[in-house]
PDB file of N, CA and C in Angstrom:
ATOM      1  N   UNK A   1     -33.109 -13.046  27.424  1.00  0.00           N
ATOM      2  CA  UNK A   1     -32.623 -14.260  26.779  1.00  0.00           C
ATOM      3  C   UNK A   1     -31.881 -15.129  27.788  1.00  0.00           C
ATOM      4  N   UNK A   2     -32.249 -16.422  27.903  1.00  0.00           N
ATOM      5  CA  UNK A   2     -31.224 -17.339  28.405  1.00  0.00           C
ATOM      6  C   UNK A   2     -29.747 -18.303  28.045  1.00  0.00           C
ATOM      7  N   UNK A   3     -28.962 -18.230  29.073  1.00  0.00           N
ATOM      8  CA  UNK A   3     -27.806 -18.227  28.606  1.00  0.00           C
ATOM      9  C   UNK A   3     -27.252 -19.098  27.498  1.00  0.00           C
ATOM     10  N   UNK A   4     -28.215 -20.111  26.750  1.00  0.00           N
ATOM     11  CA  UNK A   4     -28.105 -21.119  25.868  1.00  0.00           C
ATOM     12  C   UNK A   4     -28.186 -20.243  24.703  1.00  0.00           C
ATOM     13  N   UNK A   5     -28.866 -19.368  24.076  1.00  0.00           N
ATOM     14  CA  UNK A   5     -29.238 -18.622  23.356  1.00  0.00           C
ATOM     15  C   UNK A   5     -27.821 -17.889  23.227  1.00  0.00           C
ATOM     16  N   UNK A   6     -27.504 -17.377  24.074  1.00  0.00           N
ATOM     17  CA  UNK A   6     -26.100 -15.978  24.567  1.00  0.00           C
ATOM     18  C   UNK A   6     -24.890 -17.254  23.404  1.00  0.00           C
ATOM     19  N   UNK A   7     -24.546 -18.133  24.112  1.00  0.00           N
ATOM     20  CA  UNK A   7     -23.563 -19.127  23.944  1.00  0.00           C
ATOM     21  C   UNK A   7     -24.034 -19.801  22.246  1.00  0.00           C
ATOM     22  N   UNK A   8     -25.128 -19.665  21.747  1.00  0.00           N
ATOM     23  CA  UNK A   8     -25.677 -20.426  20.386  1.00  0.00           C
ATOM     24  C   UNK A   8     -25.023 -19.054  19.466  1.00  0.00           C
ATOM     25  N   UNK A   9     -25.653 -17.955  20.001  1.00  0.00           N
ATOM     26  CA  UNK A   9     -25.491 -16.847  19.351  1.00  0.00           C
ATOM     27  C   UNK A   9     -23.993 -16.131  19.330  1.00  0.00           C
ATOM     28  N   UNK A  10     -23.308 -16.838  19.821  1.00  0.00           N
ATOM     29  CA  UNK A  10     -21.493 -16.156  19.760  1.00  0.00           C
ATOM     30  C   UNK A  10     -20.930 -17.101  19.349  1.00  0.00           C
ATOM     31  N   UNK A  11     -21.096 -18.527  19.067  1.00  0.00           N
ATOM     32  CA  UNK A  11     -20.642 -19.784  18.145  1.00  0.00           C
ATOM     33  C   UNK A  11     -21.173 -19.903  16.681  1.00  0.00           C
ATOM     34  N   UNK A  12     -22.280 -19.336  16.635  1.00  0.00           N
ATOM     35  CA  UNK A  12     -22.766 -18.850  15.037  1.00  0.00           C
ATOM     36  C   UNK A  12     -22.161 -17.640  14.952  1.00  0.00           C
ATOM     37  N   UNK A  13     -22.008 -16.429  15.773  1.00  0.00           N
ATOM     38  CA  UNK A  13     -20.833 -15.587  14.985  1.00  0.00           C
ATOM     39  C   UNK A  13     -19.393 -16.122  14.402  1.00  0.00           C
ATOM     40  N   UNK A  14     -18.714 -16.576  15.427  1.00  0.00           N
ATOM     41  CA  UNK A  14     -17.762 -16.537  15.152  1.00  0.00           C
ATOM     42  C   UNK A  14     -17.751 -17.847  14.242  1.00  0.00           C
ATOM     43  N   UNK A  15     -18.469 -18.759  14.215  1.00  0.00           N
ATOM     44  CA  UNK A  15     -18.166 -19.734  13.091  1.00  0.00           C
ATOM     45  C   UNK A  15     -18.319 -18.651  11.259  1.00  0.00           C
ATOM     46  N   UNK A  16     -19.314 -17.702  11.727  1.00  0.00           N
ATOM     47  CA  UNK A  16     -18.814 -17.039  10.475  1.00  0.00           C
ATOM     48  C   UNK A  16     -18.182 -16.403  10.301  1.00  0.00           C
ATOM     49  N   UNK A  17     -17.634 -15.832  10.655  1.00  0.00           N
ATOM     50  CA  UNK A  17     -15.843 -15.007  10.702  1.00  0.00           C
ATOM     51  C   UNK A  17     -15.079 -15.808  10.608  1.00  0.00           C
ATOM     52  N   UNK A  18     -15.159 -16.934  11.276  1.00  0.00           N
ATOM     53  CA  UNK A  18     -14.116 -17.860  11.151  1.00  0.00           C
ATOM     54  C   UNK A  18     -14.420 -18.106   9.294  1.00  0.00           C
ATOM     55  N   UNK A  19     -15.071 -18.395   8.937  1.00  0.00           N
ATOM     56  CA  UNK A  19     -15.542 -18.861   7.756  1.00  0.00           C
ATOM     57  C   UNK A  19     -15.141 -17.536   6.552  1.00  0.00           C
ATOM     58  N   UNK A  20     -15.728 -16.519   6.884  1.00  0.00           N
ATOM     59  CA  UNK A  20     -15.192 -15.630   6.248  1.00  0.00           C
ATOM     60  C   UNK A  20     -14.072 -15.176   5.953  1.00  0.00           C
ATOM     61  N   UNK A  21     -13.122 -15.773   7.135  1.00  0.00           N
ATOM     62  CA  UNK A  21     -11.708 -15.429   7.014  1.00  0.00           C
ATOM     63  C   UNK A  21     -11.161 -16.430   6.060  1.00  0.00           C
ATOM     64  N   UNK A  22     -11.317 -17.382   6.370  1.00  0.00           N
ATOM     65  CA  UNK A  22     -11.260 -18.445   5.373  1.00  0.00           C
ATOM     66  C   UNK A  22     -11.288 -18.330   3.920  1.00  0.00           C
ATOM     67  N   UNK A  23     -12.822 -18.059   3.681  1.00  0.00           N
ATOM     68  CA  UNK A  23     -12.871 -17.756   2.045  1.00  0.00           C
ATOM     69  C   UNK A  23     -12.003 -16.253   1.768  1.00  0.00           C
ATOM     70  N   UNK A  24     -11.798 -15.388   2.273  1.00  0.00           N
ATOM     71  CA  UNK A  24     -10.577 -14.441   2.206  1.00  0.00           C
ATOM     72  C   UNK A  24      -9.731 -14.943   1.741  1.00  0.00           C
ATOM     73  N   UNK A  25      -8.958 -16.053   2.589  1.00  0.00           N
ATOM     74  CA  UNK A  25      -7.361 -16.563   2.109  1.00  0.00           C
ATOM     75  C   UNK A  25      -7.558 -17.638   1.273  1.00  0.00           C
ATOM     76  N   UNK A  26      -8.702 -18.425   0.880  1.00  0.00           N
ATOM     77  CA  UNK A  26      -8.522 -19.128  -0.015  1.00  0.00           C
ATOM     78  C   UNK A  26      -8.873 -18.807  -1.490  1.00  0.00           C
ATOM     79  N   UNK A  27      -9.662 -17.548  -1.664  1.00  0.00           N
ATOM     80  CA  UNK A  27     -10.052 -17.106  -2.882  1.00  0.00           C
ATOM     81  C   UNK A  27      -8.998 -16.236  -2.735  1.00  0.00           C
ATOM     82  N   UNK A  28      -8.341 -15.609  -2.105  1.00  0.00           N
ATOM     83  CA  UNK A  28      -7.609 -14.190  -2.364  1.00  0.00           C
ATOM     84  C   UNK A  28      -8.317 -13.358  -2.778  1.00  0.00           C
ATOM     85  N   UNK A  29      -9.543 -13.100  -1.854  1.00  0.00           N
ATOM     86  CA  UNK A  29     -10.205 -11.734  -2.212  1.00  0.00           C
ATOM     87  C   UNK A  29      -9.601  -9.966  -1.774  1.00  0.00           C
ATOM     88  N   UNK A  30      -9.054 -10.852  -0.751  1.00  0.00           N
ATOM     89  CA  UNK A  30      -8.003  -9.555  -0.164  1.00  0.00           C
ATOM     90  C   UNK A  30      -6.841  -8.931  -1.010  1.00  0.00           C
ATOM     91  N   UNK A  31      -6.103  -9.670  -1.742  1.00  0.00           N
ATOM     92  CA  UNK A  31      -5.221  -9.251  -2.786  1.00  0.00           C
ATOM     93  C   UNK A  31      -5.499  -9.905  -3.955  1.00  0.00           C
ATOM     94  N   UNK A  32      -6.347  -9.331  -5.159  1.00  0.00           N
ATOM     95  CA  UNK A  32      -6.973  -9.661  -6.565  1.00  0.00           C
ATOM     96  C   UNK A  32      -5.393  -9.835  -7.134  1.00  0.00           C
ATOM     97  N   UNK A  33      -4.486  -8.764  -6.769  1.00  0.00           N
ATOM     98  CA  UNK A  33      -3.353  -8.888  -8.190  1.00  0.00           C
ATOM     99  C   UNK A  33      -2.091 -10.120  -7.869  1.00  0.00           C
ATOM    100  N   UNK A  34      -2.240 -10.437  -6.359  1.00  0.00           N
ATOM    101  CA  UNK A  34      -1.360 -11.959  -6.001  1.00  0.00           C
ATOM    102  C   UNK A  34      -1.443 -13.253  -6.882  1.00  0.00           C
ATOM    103  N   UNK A  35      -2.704 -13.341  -7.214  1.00  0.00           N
ATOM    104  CA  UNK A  35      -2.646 -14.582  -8.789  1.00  0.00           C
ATOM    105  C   UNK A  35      -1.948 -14.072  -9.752  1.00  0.00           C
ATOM    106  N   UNK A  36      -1.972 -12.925 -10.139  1.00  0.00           N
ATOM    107  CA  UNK A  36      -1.433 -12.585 -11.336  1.00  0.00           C
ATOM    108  C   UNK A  36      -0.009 -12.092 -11.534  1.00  0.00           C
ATOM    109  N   UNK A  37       0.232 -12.640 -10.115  1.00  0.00           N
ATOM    110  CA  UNK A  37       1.835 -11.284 -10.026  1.00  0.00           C
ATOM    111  C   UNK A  37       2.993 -12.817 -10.910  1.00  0.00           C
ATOM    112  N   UNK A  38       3.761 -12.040 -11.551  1.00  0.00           N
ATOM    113  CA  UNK A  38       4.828 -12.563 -12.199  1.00  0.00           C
ATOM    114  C   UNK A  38       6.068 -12.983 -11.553  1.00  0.00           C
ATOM    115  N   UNK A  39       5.816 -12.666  -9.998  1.00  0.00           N
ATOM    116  CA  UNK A  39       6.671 -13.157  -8.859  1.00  0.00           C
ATOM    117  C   UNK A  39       6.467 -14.106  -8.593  1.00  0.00           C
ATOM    118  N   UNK A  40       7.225 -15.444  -7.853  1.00  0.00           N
ATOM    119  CA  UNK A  40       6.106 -16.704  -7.341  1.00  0.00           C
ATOM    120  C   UNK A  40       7.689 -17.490  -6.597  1.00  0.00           C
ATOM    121  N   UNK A  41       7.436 -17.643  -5.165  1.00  0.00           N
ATOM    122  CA  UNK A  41       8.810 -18.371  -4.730  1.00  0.00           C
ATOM    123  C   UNK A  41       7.724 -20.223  -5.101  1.00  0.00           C
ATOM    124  N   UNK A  42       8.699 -20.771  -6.023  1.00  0.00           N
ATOM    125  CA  UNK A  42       8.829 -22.230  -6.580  1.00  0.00           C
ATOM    126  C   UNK A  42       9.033 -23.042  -5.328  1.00  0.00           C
ATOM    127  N   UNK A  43      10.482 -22.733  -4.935  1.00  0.00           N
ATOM    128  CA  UNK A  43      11.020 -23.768  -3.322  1.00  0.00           C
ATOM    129  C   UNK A  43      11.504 -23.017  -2.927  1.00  0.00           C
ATOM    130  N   UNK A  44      11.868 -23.799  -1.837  1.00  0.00           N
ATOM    131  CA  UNK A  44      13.015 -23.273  -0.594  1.00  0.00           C
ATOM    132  C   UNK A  44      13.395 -24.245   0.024  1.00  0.00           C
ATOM    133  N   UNK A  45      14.466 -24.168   1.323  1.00  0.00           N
ATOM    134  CA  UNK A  45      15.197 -25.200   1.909  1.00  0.00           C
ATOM    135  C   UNK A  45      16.219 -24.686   2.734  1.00  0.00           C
ATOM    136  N   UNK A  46      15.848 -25.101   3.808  1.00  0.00           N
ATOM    137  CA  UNK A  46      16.166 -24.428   4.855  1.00  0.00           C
ATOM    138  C   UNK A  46      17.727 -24.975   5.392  1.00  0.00           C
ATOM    139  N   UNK A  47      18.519 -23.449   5.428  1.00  0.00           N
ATOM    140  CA  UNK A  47      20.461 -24.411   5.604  1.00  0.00           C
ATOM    141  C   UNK A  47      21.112 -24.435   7.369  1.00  0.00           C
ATOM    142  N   UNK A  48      19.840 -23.932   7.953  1.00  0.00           N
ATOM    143  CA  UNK A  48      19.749 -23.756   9.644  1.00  0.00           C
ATOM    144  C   UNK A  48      19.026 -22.827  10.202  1.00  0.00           C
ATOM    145  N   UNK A  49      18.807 -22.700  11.536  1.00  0.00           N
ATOM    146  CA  UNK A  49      18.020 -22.069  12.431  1.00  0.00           C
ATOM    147  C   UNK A  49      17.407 -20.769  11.241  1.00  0.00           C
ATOM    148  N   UNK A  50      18.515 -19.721  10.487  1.00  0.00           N
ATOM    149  CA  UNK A  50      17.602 -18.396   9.825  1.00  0.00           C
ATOM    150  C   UNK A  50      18.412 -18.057   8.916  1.00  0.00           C
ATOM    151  N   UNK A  51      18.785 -19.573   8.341  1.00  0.00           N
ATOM    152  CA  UNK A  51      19.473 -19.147   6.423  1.00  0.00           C
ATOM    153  C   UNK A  51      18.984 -20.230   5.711  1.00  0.00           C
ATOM    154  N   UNK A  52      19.056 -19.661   4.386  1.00  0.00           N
ATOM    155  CA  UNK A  52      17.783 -20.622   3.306  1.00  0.00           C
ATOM    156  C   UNK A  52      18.079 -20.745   2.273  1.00  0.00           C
ATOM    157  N   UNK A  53      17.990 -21.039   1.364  1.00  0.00           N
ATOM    158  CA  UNK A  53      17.905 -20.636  -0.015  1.00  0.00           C
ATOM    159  C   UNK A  53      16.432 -20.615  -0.735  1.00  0.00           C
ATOM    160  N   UNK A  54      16.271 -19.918  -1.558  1.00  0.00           N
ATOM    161  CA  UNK A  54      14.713 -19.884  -1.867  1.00  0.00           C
ATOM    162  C   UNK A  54      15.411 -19.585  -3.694  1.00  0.00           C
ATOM    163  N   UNK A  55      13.925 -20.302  -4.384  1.00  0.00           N
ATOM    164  CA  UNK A  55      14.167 -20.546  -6.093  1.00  0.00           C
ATOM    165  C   UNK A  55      12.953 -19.365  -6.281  1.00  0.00           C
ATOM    166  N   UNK A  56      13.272 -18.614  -6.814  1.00  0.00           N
ATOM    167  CA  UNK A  56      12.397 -17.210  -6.998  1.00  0.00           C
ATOM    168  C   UNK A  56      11.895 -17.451  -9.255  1.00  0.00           C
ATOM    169  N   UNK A  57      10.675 -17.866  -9.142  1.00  0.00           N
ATOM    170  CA  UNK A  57      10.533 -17.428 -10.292  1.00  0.00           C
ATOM    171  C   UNK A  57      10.297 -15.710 -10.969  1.00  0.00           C
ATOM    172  N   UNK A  58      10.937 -15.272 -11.742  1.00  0.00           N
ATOM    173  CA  UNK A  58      10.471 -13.799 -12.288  1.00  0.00           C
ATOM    174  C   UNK A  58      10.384 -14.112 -13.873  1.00  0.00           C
ATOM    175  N   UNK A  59       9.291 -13.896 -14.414  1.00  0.00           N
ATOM    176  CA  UNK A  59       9.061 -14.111 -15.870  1.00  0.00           C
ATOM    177  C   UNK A  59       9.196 -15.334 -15.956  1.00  0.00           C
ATOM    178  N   UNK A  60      10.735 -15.471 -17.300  1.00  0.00           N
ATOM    179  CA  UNK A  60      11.053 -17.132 -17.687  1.00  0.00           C
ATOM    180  C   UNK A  60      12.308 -17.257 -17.157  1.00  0.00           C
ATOM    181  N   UNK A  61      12.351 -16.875 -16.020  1.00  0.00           N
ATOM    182  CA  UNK A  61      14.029 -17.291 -15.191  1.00  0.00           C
ATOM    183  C   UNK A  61      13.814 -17.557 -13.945  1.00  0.00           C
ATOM    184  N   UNK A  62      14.552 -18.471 -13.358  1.00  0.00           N
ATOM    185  CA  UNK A  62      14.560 -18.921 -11.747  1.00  0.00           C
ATOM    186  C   UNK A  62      15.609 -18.509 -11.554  1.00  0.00           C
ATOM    187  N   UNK A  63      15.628 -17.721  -9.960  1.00  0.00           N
ATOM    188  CA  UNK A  63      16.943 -17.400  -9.597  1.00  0.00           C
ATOM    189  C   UNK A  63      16.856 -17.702  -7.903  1.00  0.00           C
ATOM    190  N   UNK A  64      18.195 -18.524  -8.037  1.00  0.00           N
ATOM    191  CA  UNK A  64      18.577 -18.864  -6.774  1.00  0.00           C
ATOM    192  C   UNK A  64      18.897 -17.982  -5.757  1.00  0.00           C
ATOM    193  N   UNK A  65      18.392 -17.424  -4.527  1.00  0.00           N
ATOM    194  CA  UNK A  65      18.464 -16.447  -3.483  1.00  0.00           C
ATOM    195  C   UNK A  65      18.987 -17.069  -2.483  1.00  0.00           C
ATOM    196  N   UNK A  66      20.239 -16.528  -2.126  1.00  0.00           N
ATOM    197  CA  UNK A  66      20.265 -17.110  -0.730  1.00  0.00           C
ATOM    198  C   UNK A  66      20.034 -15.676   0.459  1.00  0.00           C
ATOM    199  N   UNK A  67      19.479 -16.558   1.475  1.00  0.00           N
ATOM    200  CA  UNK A  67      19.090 -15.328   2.286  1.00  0.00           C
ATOM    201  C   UNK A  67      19.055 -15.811   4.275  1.00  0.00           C
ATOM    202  N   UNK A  68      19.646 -14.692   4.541  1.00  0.00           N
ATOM    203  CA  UNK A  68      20.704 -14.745   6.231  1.00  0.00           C
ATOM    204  C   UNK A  68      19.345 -13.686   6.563  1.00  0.00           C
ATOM    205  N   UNK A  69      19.942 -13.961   8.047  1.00  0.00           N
ATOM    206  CA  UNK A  69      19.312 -12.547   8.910  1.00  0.00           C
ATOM    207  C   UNK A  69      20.019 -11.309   8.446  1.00  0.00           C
ATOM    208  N   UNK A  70      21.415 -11.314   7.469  1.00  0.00           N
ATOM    209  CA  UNK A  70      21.824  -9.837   7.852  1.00  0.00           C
ATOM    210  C   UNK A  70      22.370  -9.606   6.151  1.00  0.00           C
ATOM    211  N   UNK A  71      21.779 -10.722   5.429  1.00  0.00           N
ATOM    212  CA  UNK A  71      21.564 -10.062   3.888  1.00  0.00           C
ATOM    213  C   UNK A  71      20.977 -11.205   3.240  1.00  0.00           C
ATOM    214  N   UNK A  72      20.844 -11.232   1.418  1.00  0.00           N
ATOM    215  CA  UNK A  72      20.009 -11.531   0.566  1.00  0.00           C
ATOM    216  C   UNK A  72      21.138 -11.691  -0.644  1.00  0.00           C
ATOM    217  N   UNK A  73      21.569 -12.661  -1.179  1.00  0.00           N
ATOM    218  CA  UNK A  73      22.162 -13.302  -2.183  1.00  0.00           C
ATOM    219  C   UNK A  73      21.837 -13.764  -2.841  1.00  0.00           C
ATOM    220  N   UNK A  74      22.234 -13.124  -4.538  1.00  0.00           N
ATOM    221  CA  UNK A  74      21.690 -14.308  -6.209  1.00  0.00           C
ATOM    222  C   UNK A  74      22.773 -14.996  -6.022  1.00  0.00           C
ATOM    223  N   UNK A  75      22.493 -16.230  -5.796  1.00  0.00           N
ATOM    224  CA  UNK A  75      23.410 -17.039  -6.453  1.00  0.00           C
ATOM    225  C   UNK A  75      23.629 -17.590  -7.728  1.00  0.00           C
ATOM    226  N   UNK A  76      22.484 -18.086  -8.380  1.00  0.00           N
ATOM    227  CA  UNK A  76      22.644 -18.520  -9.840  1.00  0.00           C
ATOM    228  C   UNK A  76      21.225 -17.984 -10.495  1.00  0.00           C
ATOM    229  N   UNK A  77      20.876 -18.209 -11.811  1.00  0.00           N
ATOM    230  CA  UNK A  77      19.799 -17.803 -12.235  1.00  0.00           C
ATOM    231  C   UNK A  77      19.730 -18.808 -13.563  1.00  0.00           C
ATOM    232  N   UNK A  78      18.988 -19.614 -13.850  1.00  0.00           N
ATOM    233  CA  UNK A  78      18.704 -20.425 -14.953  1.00  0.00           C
ATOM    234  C   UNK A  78      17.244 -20.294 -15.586  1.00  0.00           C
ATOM    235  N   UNK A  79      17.156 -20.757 -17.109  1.00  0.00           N
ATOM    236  CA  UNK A  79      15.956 -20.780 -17.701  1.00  0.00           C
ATOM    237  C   UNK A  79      15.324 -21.188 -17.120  1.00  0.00           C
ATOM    238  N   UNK A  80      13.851 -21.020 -17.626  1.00  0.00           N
ATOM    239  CA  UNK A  80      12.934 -22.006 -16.827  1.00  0.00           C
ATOM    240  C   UNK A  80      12.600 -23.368 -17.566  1.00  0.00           C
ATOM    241  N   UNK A  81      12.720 -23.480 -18.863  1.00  0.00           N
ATOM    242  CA  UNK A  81      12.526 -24.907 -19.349  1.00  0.00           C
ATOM    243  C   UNK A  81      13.734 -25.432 -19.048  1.00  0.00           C
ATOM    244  N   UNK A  82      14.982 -25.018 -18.713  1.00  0.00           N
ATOM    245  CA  UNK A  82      16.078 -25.833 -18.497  1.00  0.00           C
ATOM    246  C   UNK A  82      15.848 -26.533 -17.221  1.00  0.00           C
ATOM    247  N   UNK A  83      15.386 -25.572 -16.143  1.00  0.00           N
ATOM    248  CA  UNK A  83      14.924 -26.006 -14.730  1.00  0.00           C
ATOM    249  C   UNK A  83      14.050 -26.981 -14.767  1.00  0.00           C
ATOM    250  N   UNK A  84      13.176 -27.042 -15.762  1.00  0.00           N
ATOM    251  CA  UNK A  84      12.321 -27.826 -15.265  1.00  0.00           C
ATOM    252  C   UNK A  84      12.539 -29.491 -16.341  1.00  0.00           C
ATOM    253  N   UNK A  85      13.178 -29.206 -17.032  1.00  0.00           N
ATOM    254  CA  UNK A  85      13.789 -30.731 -17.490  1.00  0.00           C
ATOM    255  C   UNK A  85      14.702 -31.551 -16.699  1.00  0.00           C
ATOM    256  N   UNK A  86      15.490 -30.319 -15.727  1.00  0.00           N
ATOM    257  CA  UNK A  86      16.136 -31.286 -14.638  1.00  0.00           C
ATOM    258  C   UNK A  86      15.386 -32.072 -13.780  1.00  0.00           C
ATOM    259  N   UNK A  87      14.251 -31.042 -13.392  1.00  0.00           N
ATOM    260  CA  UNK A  87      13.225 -31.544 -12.431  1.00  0.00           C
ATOM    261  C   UNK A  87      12.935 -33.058 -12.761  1.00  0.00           C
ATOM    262  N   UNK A  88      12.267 -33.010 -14.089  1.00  0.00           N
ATOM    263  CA  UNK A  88      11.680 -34.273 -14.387  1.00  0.00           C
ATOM    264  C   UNK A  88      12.719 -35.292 -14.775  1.00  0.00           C
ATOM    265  N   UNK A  89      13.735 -35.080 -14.367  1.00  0.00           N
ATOM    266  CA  UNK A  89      15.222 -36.164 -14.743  1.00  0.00           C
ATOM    267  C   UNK A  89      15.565 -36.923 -13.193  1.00  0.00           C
ATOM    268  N   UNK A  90      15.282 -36.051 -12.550  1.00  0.00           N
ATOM    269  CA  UNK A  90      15.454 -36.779 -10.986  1.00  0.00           C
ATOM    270  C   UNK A  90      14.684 -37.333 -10.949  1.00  0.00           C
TER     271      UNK A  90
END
């Protein structure tokens, strides 16, 4: 085979791997139960270089996390229709 062939034939691989990896992370074929999990971080917002706060939904409650390099804090925890009437008030 000549080297055009070599170079056709390793750009059609990897365009499908590349591709395959792809539909992996966009279907979530790799983890089926990640759509369904009852976990789901809403936001976050970052308070410097490696502290945050993140809005953690679980069930029908949001709870405010704050989180450092050297721990993990609830700060508050509210309904979720209450949360989200504020939302739509701003």
């Amino acid at each position: 085979m000549d080297p055009i062939r070599y170079i056709t034939a390793l750009l059609l691989i990897g365009g499908l791997l590349a591709l395959a990896i792809w539909m992996l992370r966009r279907f979530r074929l790799g983890n089926p139960d990640a759509s369904r999990s009852s976990l789901k971080i809403t936001a976050h917002a970052s308070l410097g270089a490696r502290e945050k706060l993140v809005v953690v939904r679980f069930g029908d409650k949001d709870h405010l996390i704050g989180v450092t390099p050297g721990s993990i804090s609830h700060i508050a925890t509210a309904d979720r229709e209450s949360s989200s009437t504020e939302e739509h008030r701003s």
